[in-house]
C-alpha atoms as a PDB file:
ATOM      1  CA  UNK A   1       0.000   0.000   0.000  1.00  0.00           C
ATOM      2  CA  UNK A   2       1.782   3.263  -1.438  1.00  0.00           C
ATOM      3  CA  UNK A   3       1.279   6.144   1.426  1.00  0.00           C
ATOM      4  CA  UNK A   4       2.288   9.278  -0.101  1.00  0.00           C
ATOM      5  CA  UNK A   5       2.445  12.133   2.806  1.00  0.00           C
ATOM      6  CA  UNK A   6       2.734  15.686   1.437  1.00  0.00           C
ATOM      7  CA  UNK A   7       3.601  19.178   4.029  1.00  0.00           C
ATOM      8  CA  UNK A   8       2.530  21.718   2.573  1.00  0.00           C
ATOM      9  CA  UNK A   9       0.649  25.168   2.906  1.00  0.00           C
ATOM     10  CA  UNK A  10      -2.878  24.645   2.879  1.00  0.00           C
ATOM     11  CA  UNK A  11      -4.835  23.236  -0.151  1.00  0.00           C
ATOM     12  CA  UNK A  12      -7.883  23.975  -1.278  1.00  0.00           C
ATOM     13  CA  UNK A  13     -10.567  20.646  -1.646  1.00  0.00           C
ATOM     14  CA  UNK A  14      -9.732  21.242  -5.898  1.00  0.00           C
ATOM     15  CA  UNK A  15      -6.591  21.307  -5.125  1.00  0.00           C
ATOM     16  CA  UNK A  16      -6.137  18.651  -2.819  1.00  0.00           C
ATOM     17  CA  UNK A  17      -8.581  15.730  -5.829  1.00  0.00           C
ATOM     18  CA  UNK A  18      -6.349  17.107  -8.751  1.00  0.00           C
ATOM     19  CA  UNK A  19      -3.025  16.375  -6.699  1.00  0.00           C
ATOM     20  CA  UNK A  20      -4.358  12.823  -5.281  1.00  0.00           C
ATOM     21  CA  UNK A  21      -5.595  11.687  -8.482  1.00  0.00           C
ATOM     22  CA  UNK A  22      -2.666  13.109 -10.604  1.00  0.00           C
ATOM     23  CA  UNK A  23      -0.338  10.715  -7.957  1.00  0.00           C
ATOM     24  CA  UNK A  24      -2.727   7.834  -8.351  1.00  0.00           C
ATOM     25  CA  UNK A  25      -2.332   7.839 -11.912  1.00  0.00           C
ATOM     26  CA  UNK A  26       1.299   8.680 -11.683  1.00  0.00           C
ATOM     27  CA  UNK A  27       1.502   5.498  -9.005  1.00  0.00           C
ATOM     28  CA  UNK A  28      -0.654   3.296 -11.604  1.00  0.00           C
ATOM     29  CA  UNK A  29       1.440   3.655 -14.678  1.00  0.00           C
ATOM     30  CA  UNK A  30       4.812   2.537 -12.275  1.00  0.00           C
ATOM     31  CA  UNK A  31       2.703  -0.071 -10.625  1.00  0.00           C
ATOM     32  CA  UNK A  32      -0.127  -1.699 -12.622  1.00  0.00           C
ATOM     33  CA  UNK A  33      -0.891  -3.878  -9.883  1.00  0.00           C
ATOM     34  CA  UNK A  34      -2.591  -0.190  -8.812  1.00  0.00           C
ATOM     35  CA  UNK A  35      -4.756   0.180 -11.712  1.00  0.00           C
ATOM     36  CA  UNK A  36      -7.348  -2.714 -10.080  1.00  0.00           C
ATOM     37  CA  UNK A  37      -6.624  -1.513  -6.676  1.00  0.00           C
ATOM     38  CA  UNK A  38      -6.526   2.246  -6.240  1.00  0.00           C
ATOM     39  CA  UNK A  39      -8.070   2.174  -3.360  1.00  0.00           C
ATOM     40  CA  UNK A  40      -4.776   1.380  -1.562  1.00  0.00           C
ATOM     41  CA  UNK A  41      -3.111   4.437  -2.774  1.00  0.00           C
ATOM     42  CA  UNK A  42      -3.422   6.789   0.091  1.00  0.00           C
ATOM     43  CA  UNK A  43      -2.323  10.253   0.325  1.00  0.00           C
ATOM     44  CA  UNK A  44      -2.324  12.340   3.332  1.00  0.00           C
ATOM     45  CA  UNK A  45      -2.047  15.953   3.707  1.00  0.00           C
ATOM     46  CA  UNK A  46       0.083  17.740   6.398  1.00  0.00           C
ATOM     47  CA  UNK A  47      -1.280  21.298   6.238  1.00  0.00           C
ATOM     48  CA  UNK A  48       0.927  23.993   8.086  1.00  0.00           C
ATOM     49  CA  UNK A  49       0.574  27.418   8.534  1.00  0.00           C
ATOM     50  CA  UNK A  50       2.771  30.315   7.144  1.00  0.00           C
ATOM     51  CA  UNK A  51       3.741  30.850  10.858  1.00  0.00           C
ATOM     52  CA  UNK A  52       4.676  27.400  11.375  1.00  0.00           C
ATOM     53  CA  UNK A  53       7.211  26.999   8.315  1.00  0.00           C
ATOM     54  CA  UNK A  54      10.510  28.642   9.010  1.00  0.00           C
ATOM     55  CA  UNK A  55      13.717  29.668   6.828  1.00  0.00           C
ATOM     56  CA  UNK A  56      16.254  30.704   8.534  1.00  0.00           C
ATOM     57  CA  UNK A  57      15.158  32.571  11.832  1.00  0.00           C
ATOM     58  CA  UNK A  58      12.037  33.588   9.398  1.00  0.00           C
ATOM     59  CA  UNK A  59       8.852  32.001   9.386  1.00  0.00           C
ATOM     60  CA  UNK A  60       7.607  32.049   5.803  1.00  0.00           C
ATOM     61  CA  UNK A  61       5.294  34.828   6.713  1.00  0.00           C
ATOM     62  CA  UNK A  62       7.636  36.890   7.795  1.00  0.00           C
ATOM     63  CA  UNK A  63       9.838  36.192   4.621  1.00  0.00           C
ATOM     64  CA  UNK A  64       7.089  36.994   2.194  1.00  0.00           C
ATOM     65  CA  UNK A  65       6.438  40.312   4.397  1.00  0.00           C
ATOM     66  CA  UNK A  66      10.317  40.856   3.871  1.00  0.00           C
ATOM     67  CA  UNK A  67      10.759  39.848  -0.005  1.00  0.00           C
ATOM     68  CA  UNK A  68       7.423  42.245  -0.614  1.00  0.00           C
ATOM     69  CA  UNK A  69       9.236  45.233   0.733  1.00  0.00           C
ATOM     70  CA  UNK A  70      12.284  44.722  -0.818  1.00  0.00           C
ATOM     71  CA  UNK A  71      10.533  44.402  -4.632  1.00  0.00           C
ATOM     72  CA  UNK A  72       9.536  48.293  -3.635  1.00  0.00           C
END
């Protein structure tokens, strides 16, 4: 059973169908075993916040903040 875990800001529900089904496929073509049994493919979404993901000392929010004053 293929468990594909992604981190990422948050998705919207679109987003979140077009990515799992665009790895199920991806998964099915590598694996045909998949193409009977898809509903083994799991995916699971790790949604973090822009103050939660850090570069450096920034968080992500405070990057973007940064990066958006600098393009001034």
């Amino acid at each position: 059973m293929p468990l594909i875990e992604i981190r990422n800001l948050p998705f919207t529900v679109e987003e979140k169908a077009k990515l799992q089904k665009t790895i199920a496929d991806v998964l099915k073509e590598i694996r045909p075993p998949l193409k009977r049994h898809e509903e083994f493919i799991w995916v699971m979404f790790h949604e973090v916040s822009l103050e939660n993901m850090m570069i450096g000392p920034l968080t992500l929010k405070e990057l973007r903040k940064k990066l958006m004053a600098e393009k001034k």
